[in-house]
N, C-alpha and C. Protein backbone atom coordinates (compact mmCIF):
# COMPACT_ATOMS: atom_id res chain seq x y z
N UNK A 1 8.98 -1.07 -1.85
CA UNK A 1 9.28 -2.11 -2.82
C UNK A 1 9.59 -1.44 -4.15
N UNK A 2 10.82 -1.43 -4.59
CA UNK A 2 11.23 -0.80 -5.93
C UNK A 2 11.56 0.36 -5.71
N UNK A 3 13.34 0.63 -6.20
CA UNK A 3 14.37 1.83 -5.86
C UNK A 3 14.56 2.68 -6.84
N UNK A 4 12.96 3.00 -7.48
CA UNK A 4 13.06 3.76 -8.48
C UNK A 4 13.09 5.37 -7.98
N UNK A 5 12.86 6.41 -8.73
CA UNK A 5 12.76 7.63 -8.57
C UNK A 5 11.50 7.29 -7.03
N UNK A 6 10.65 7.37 -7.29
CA UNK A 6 9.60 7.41 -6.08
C UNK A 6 9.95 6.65 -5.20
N UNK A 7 9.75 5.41 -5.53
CA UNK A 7 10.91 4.52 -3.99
C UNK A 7 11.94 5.56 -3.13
N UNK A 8 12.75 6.13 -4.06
CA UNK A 8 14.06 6.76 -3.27
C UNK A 8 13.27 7.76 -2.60
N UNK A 9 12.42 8.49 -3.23
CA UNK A 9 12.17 9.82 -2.48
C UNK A 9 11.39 9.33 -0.94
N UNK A 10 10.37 8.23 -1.43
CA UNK A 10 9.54 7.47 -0.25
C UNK A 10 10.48 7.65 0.91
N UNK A 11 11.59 7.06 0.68
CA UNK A 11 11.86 6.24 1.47
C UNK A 11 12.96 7.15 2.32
N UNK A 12 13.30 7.99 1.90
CA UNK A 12 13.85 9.73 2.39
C UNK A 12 12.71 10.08 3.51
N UNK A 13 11.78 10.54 2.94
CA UNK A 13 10.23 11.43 3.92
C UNK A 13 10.27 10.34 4.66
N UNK A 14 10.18 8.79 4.66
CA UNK A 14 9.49 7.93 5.87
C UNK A 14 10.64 8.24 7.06
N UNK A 15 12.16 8.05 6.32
CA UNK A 15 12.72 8.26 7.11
C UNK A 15 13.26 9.51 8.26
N UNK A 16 12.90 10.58 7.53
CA UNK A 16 12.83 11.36 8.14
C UNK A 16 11.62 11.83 9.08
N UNK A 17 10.78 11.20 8.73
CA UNK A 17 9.57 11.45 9.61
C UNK A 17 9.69 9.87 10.84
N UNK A 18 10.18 9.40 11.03
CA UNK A 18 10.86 8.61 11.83
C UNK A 18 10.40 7.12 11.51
N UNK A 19 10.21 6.91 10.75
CA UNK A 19 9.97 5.22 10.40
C UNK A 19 10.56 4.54 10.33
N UNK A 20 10.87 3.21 10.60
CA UNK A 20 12.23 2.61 10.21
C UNK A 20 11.42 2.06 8.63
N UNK A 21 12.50 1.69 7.99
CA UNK A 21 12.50 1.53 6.39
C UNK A 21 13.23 0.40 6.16
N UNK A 22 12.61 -0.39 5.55
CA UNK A 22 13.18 -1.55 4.76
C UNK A 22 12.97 -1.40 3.03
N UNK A 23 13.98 -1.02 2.64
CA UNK A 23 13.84 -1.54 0.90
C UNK A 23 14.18 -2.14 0.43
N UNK A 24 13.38 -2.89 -0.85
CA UNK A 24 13.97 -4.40 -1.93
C UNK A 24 13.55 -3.51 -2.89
N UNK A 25 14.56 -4.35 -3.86
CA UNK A 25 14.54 -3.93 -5.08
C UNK A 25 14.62 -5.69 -5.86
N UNK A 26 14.30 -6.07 -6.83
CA UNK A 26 14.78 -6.96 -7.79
C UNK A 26 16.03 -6.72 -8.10
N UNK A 27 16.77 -5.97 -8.70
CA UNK A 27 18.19 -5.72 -9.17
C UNK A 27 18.91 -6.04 -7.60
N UNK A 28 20.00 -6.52 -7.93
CA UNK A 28 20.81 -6.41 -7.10
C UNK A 28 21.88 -4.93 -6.88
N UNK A 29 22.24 -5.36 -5.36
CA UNK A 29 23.28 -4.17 -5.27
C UNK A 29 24.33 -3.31 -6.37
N UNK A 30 25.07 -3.86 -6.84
CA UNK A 30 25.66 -3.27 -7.78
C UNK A 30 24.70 -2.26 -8.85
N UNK A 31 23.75 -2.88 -9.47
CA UNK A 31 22.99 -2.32 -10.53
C UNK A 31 21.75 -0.89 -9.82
N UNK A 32 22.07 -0.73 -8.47
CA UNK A 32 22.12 0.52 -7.92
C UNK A 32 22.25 1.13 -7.01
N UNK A 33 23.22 1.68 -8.21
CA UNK A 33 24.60 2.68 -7.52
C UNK A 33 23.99 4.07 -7.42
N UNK A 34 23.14 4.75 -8.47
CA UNK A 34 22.47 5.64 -8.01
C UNK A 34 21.45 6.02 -7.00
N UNK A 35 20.52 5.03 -7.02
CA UNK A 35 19.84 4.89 -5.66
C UNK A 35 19.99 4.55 -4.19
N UNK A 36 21.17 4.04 -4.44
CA UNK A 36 21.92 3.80 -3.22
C UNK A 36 22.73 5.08 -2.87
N UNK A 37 23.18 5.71 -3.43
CA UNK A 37 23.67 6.76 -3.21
C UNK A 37 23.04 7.96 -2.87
N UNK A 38 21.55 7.81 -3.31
CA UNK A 38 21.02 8.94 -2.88
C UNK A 38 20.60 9.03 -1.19
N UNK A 39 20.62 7.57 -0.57
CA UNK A 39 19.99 6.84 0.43
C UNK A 39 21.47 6.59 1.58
N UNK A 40 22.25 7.13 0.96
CA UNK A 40 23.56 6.63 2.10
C UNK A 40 23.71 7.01 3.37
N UNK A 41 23.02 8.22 3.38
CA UNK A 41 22.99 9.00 4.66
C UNK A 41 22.48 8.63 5.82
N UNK A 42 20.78 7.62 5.19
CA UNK A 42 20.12 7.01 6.38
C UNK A 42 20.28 5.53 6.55
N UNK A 43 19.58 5.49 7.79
CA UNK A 43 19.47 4.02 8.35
C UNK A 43 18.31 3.00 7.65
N UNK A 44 18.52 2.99 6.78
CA UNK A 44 17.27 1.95 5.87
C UNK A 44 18.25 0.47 5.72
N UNK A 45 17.05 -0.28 6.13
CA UNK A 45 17.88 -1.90 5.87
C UNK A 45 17.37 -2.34 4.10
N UNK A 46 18.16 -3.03 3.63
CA UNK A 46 18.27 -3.21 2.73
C UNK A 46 18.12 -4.89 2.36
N UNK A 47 17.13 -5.23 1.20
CA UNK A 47 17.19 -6.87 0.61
C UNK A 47 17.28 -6.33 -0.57
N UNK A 48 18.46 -6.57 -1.03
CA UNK A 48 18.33 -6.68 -2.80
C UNK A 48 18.57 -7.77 -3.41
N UNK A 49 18.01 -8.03 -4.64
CA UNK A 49 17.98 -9.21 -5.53
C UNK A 49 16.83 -10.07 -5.93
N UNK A 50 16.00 -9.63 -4.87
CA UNK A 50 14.51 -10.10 -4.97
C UNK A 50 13.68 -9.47 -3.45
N UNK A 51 12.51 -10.00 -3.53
CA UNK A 51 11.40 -9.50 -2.38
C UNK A 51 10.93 -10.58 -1.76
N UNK A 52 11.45 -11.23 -0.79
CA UNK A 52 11.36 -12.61 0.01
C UNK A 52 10.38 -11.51 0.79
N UNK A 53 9.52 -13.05 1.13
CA UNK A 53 7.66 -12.30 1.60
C UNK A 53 8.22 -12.52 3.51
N UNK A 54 9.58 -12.85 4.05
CA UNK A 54 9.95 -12.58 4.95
C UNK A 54 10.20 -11.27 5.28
N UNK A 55 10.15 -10.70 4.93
CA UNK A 55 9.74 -9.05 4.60
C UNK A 55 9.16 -8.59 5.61
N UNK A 56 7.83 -9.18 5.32
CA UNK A 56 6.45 -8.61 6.12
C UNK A 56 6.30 -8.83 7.25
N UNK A 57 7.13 -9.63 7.57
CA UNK A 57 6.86 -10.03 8.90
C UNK A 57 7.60 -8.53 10.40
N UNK A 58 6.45 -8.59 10.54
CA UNK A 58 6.19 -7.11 11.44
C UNK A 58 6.16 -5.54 10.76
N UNK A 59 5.91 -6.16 9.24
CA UNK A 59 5.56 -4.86 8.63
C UNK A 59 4.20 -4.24 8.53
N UNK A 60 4.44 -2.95 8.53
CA UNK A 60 2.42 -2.10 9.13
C UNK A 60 2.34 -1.69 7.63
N UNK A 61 2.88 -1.57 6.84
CA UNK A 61 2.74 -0.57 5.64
C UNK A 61 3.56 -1.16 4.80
N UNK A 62 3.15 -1.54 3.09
CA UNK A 62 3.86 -1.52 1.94
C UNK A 62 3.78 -0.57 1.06
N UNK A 63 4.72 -0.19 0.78
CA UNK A 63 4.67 1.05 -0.47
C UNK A 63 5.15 0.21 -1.89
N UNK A 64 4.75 0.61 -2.56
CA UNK A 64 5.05 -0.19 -3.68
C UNK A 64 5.68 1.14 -4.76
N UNK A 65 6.47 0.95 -5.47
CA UNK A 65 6.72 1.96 -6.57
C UNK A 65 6.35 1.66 -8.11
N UNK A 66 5.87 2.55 -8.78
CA UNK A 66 5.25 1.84 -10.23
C UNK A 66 5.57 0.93 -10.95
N UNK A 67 6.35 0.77 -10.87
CA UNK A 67 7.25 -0.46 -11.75
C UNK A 67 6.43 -1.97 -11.02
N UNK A 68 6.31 -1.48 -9.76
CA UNK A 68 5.83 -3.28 -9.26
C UNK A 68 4.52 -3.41 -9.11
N UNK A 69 4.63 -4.38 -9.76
CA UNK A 69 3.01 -5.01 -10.38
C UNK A 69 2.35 -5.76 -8.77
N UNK A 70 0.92 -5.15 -8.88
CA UNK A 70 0.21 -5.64 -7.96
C UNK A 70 0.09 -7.37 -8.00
N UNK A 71 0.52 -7.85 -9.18
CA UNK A 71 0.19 -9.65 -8.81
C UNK A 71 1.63 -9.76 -8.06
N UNK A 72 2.36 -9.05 -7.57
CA UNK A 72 3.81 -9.10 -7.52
C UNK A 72 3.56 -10.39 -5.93
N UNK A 73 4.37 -11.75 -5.91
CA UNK A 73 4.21 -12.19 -4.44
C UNK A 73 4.54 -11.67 -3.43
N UNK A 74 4.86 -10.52 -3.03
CA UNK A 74 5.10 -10.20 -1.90
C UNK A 74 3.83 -8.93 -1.77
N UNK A 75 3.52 -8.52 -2.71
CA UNK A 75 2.08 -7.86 -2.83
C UNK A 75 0.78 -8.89 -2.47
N UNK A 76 1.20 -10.04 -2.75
CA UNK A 76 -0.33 -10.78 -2.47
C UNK A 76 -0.19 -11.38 -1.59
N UNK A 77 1.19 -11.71 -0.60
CA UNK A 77 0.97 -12.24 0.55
C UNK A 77 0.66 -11.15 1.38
N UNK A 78 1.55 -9.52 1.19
CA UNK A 78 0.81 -8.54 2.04
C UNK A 78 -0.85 -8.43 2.61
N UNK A 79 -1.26 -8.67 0.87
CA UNK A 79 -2.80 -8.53 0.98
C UNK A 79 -3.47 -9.55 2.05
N UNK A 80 -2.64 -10.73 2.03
CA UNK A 80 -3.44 -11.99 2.60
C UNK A 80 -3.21 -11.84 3.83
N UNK A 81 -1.96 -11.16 4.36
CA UNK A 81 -1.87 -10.98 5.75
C UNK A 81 -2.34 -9.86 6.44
N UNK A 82 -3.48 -8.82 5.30
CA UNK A 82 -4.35 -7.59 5.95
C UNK A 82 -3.39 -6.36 5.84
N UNK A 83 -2.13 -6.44 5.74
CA UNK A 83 -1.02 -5.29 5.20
C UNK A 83 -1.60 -4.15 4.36
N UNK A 84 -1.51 -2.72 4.91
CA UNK A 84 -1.95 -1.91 4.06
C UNK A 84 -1.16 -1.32 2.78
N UNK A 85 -1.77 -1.55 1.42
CA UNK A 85 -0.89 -1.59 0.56
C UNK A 85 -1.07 0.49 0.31
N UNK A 86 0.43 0.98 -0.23
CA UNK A 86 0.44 2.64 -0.67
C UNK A 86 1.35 2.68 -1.09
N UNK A 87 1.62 3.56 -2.06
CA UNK A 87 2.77 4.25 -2.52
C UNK A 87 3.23 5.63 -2.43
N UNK A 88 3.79 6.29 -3.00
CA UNK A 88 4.70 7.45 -2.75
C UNK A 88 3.34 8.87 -3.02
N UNK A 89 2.52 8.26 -3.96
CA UNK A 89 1.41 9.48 -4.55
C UNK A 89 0.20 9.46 -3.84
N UNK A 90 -0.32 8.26 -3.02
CA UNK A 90 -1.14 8.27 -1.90
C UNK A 90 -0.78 8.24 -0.83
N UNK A 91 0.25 8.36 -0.19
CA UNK A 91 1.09 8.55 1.18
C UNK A 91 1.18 10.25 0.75
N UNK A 92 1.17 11.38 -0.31
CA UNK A 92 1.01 12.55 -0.54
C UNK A 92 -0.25 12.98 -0.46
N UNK A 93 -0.61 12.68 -1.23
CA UNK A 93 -2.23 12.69 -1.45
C UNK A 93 -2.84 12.94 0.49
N UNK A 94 -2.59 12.03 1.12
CA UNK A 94 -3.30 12.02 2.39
C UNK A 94 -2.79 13.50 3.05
N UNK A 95 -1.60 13.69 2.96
CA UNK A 95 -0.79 14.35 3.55
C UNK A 95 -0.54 16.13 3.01
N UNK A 96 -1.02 15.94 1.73
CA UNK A 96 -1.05 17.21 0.96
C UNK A 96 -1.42 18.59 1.60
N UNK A 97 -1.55 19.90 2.50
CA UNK A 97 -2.10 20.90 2.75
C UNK A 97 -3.30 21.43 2.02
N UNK A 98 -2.12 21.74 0.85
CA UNK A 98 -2.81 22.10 -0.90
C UNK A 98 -3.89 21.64 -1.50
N UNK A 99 -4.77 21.98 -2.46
CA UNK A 99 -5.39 21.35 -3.31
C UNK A 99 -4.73 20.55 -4.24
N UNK A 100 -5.37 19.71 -4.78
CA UNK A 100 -4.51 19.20 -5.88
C UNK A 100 -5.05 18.87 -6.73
N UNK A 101 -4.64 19.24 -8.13
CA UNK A 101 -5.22 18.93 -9.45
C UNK A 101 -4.49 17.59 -10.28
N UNK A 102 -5.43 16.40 -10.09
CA UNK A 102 -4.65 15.20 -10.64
C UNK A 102 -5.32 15.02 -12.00
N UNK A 103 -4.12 14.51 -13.18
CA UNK A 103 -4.34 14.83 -14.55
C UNK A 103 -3.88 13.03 -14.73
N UNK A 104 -4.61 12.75 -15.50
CA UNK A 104 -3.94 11.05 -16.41
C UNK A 104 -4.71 10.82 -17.46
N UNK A 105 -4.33 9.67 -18.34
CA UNK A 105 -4.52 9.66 -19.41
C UNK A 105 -4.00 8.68 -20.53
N UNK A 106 -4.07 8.43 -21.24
CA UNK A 106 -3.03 7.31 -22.18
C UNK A 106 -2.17 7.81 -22.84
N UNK A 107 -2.82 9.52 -23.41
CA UNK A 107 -1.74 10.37 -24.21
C UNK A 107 -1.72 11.76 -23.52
N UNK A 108 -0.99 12.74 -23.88
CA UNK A 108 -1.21 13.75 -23.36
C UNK A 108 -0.95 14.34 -22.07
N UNK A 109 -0.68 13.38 -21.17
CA UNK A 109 -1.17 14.00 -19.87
C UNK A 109 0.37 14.39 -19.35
N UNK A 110 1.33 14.15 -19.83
CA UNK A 110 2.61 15.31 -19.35
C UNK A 110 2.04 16.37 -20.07
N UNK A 111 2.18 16.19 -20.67
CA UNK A 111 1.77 18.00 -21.13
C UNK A 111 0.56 18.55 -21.05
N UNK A 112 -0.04 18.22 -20.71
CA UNK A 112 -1.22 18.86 -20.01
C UNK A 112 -0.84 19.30 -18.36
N UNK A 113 -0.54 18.48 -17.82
CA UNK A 113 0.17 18.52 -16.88
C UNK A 113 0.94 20.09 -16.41
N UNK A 114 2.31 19.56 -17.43
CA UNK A 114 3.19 21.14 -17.41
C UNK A 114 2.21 22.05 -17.67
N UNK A 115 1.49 22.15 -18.58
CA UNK A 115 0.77 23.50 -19.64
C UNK A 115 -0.01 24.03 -18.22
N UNK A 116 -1.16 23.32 -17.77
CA UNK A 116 -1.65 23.70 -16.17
C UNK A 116 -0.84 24.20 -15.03
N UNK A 117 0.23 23.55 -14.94
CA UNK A 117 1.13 24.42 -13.81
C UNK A 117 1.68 25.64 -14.20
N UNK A 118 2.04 25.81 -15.54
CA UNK A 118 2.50 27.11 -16.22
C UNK A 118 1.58 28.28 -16.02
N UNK A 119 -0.34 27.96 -16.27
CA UNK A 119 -0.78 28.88 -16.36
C UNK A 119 -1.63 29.10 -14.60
N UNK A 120 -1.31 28.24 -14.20
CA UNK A 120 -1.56 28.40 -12.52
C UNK A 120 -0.20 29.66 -11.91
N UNK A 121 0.85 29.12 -12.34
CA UNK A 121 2.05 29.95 -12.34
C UNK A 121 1.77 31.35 -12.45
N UNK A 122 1.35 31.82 -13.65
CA UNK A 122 0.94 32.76 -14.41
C UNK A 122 -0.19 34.07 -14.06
N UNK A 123 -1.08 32.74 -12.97
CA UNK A 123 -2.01 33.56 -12.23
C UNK A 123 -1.50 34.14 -11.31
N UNK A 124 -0.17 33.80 -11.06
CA UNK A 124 0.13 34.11 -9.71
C UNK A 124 0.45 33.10 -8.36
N UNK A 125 -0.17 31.65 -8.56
CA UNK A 125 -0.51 30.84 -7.68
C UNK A 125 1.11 30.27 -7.22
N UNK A 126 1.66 30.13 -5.91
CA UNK A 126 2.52 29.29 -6.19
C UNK A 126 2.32 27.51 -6.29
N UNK A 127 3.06 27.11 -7.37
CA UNK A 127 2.39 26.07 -7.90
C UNK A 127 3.31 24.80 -7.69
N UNK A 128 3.26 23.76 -7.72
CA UNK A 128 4.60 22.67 -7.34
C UNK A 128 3.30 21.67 -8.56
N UNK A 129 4.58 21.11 -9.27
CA UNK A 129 4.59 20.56 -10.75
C UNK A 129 4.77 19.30 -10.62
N UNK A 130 4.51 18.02 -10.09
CA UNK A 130 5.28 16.93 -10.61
C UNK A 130 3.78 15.29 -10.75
N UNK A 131 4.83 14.36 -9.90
CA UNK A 131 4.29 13.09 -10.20
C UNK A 131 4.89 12.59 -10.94
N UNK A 132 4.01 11.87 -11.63
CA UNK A 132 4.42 10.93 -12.88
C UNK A 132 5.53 11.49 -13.74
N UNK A 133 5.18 12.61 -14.08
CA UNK A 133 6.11 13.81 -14.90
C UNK A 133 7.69 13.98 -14.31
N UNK A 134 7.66 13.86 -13.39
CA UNK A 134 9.29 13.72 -13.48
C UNK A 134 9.41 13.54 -11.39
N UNK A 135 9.17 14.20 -11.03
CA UNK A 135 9.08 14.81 -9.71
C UNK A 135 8.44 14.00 -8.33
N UNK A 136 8.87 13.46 -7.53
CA UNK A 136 8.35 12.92 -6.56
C UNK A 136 7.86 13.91 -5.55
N UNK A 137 6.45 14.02 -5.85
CA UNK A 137 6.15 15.45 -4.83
C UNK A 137 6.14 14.71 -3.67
N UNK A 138 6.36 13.89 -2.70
CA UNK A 138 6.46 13.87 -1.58
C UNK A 138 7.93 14.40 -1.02
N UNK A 139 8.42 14.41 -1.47
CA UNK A 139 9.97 15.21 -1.72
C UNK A 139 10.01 16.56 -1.53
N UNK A 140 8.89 17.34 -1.82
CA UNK A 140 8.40 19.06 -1.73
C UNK A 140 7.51 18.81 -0.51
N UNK A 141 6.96 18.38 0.09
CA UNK A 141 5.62 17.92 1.10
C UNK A 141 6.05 18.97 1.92
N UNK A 142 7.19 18.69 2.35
CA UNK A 142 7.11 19.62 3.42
C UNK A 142 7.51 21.10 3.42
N UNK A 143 7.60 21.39 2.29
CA UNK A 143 7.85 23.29 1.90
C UNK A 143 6.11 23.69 1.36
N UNK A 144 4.72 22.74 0.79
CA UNK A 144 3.79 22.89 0.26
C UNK A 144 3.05 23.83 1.28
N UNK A 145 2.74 24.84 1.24
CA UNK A 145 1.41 25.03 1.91
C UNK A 145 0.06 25.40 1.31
N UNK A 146 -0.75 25.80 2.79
CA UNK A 146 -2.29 25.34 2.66
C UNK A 146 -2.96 26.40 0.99
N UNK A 147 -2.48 27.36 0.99
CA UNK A 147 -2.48 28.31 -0.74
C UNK A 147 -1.75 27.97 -1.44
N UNK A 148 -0.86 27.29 -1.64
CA UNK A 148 -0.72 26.95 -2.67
C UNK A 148 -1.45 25.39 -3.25
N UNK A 149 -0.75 25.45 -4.57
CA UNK A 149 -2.00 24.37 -5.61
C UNK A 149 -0.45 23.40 -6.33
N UNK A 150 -1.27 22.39 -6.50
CA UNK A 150 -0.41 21.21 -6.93
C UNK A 150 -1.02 20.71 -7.81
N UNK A 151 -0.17 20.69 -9.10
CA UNK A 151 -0.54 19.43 -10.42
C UNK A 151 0.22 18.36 -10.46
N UNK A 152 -0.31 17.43 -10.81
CA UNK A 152 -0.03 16.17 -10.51
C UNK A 152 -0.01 15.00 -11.34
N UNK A 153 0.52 14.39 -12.37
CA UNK A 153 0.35 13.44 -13.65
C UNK A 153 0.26 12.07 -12.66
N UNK A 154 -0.71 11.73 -12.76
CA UNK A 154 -0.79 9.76 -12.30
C UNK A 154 -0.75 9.08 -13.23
N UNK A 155 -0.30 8.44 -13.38
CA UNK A 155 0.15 6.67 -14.04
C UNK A 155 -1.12 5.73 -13.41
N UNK A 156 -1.82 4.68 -14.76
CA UNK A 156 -2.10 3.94 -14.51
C UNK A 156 -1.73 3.22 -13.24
N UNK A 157 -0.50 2.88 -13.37
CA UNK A 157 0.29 2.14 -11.88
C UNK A 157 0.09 2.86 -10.73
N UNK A 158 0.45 3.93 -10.65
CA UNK A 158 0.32 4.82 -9.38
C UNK A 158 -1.16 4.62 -9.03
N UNK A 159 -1.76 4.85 -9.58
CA UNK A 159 -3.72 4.84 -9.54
C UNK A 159 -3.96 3.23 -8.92
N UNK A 160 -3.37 2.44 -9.18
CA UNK A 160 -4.23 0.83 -9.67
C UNK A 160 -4.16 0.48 -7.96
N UNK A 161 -3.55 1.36 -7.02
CA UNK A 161 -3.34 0.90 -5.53
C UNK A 161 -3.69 2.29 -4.91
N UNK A 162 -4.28 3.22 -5.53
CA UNK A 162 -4.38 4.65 -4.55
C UNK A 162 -6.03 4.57 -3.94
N UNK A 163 -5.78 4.36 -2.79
CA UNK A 163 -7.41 4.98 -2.14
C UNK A 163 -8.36 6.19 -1.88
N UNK A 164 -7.93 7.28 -2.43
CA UNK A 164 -8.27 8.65 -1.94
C UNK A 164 -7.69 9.42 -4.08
N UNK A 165 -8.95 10.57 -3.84
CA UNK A 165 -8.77 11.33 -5.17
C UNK A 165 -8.03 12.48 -5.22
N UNK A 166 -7.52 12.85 -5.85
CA UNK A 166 -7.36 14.13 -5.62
C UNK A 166 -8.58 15.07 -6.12
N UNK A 167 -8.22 16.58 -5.18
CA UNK A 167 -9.01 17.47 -5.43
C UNK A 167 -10.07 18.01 -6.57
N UNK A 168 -9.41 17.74 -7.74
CA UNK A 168 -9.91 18.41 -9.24
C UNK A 168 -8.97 16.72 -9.87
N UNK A 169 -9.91 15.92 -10.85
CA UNK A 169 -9.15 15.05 -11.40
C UNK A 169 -9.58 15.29 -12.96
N UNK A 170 -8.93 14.84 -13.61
CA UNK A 170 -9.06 15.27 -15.55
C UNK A 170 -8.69 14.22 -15.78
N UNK A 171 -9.27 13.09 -16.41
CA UNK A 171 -8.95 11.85 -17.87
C UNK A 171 -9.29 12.47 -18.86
N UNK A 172 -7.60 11.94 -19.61
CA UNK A 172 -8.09 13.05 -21.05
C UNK A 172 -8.33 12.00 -21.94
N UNK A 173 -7.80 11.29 -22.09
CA UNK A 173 -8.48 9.65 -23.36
C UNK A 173 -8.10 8.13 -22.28
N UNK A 174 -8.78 7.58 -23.09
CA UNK A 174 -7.97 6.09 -22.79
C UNK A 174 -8.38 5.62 -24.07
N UNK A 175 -7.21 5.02 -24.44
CA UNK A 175 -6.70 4.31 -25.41
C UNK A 175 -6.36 2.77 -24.97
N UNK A 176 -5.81 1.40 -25.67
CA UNK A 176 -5.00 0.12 -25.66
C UNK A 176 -3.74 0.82 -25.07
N UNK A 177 -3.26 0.71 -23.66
CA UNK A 177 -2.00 0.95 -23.39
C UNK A 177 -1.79 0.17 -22.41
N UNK A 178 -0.34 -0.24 -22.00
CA UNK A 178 0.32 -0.92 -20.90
C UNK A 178 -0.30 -2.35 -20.57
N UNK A 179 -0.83 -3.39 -21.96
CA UNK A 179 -1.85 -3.69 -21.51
C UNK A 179 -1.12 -5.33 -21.29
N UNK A 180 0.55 -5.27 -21.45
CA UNK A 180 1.15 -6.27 -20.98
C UNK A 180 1.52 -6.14 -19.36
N UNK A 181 1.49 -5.25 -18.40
CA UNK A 181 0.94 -4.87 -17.28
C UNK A 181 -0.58 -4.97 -16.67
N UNK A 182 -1.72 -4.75 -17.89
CA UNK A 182 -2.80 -4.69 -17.29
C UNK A 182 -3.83 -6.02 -17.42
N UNK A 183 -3.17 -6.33 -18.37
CA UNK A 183 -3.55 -7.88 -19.21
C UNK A 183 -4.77 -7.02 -19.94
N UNK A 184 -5.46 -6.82 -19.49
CA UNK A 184 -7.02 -6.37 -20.04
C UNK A 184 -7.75 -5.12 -20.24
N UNK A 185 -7.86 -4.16 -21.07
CA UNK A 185 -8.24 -3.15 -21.37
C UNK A 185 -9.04 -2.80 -20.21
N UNK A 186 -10.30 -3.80 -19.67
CA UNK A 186 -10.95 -3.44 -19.19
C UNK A 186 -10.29 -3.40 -17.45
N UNK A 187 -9.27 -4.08 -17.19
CA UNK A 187 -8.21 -3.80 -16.12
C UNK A 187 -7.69 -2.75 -16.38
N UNK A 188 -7.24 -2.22 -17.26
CA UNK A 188 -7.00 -0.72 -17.33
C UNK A 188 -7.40 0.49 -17.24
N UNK A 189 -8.66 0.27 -17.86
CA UNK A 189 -9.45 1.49 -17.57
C UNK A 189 -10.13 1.24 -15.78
N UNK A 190 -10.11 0.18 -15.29
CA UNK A 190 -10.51 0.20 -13.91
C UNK A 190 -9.31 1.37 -13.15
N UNK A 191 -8.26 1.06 -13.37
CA UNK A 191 -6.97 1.55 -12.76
C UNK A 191 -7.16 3.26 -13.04
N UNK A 192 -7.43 3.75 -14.58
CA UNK A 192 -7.70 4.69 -14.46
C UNK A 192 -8.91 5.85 -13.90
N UNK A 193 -9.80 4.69 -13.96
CA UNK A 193 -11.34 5.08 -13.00
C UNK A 193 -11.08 5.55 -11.75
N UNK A 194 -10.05 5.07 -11.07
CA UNK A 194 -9.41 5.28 -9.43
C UNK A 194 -9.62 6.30 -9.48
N UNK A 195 -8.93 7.59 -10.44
CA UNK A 195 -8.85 8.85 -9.83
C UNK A 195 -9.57 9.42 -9.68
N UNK A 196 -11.10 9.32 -10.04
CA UNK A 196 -12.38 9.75 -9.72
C UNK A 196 -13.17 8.94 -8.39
N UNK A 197 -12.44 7.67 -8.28
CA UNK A 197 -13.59 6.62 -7.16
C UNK A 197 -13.75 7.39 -5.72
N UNK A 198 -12.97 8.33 -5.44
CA UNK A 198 -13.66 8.87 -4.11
C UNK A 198 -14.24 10.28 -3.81
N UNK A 199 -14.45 10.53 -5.17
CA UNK A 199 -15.24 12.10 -5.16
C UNK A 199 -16.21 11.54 -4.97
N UNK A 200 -17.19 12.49 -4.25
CA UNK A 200 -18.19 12.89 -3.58
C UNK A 200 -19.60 13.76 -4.11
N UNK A 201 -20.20 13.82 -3.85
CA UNK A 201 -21.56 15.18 -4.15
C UNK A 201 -20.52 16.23 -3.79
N UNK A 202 -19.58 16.45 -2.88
CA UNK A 202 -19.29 17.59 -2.33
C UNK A 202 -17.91 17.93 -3.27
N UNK A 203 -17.66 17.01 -4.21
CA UNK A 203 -16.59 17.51 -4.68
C UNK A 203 -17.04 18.10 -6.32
N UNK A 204 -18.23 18.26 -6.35
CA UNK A 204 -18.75 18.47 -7.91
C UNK A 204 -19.06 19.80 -7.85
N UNK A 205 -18.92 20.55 -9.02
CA UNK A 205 -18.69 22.14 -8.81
C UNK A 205 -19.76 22.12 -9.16
């Protein structure tokens, strides 16, 4: 759901890992020409112009891309019909070899982000850089291996539907942000709490 940067890449890996793929977007066809173009090659069916909850019907999996808001209706009929909701950074996350160091925040956290992969770089490590920051690491998934290390910028959005943490997670502030998305500060900082909700005793150094 949504043919943004992560949508497109999603929807590349599902297909190549043999899934069949359905994508909607809100915009209609014309208004993308880039995403469509990146996608011409495969067999993905296509609804553009909106997200009719006829959709779901015989769907096992929704991916959602940041832009689409969890009150979204075709998100809450998923939910009502037991549909497992994921996106592009927890469909990685599960799938990762690597460790992974996930970074978020209200300010700061691209560049904290880069600055960490630079000096992982530096050590020597080979390092793969993205997320939020520019990069759909499920797009690299399959060149990652088990030594190398991954940084990772999450978005509120990306977080507000992820079930699983990454390896090493860092909140560097929270501040009043996105809060015409979140309605409520305190909905926000829930979203950012995610990236810690499934560490463990075993994940504390």
């Amino acid at each position: 759901v949504g043919l943004g940067r992560q949508g497109v890449a999603l929807a590349r890996f599902l297909v190549n890992h043999k899934a069949r793929v359905t994508a909607t977007d809100l915009k209609p066809h014309h208004a993308l020409g880039d995403a469509l173009a990146a996608l011409q090659d495969l067999p993905i069916h296509y609804a553009l112009g909106g997200h009719p909850t006829t959709l779901l019907d015989g769907c096992d999996l929704l991916c959602l891309s940041a832009g689409v808001a969890v009150d979204a209706p075709i998100v809450v009929e998923a939910r009502r019909r037991g549909i497992p909701i994921s996106n592009e950074a927890q469909m990685f996350l599960e799938r990762c070899p690597a460790p992974v160091i996930g970074i978020t925040g209200s300010a700061g956290k691209t560049t904290t982000t880069a600055l960490t992969g630079e000096m992982l770089k530096a050590s020597g490590l080979r390092t793969w850089v993205g997320g939020n920051i520019g990069n759909p690491l499920i797009a690299d998934l399959d060149r990652i291996k088990a030594d190398d290390v991954v940084v990772m910028e999450l978005s509120s959005f990306q977080l507000e539907v992820m079930s699983s943490s990454p390896h090493v997670a860092a909140v560097l502030n929270i501040t009043p942000n996105h809060l015409d998305r979140h309605a409520t500060m305190e909905a926000y900082i829930a979203a950012k709490r995610r990236i810690l909700e499934w560490h463990g005793p075993k994940d504390v150094a």
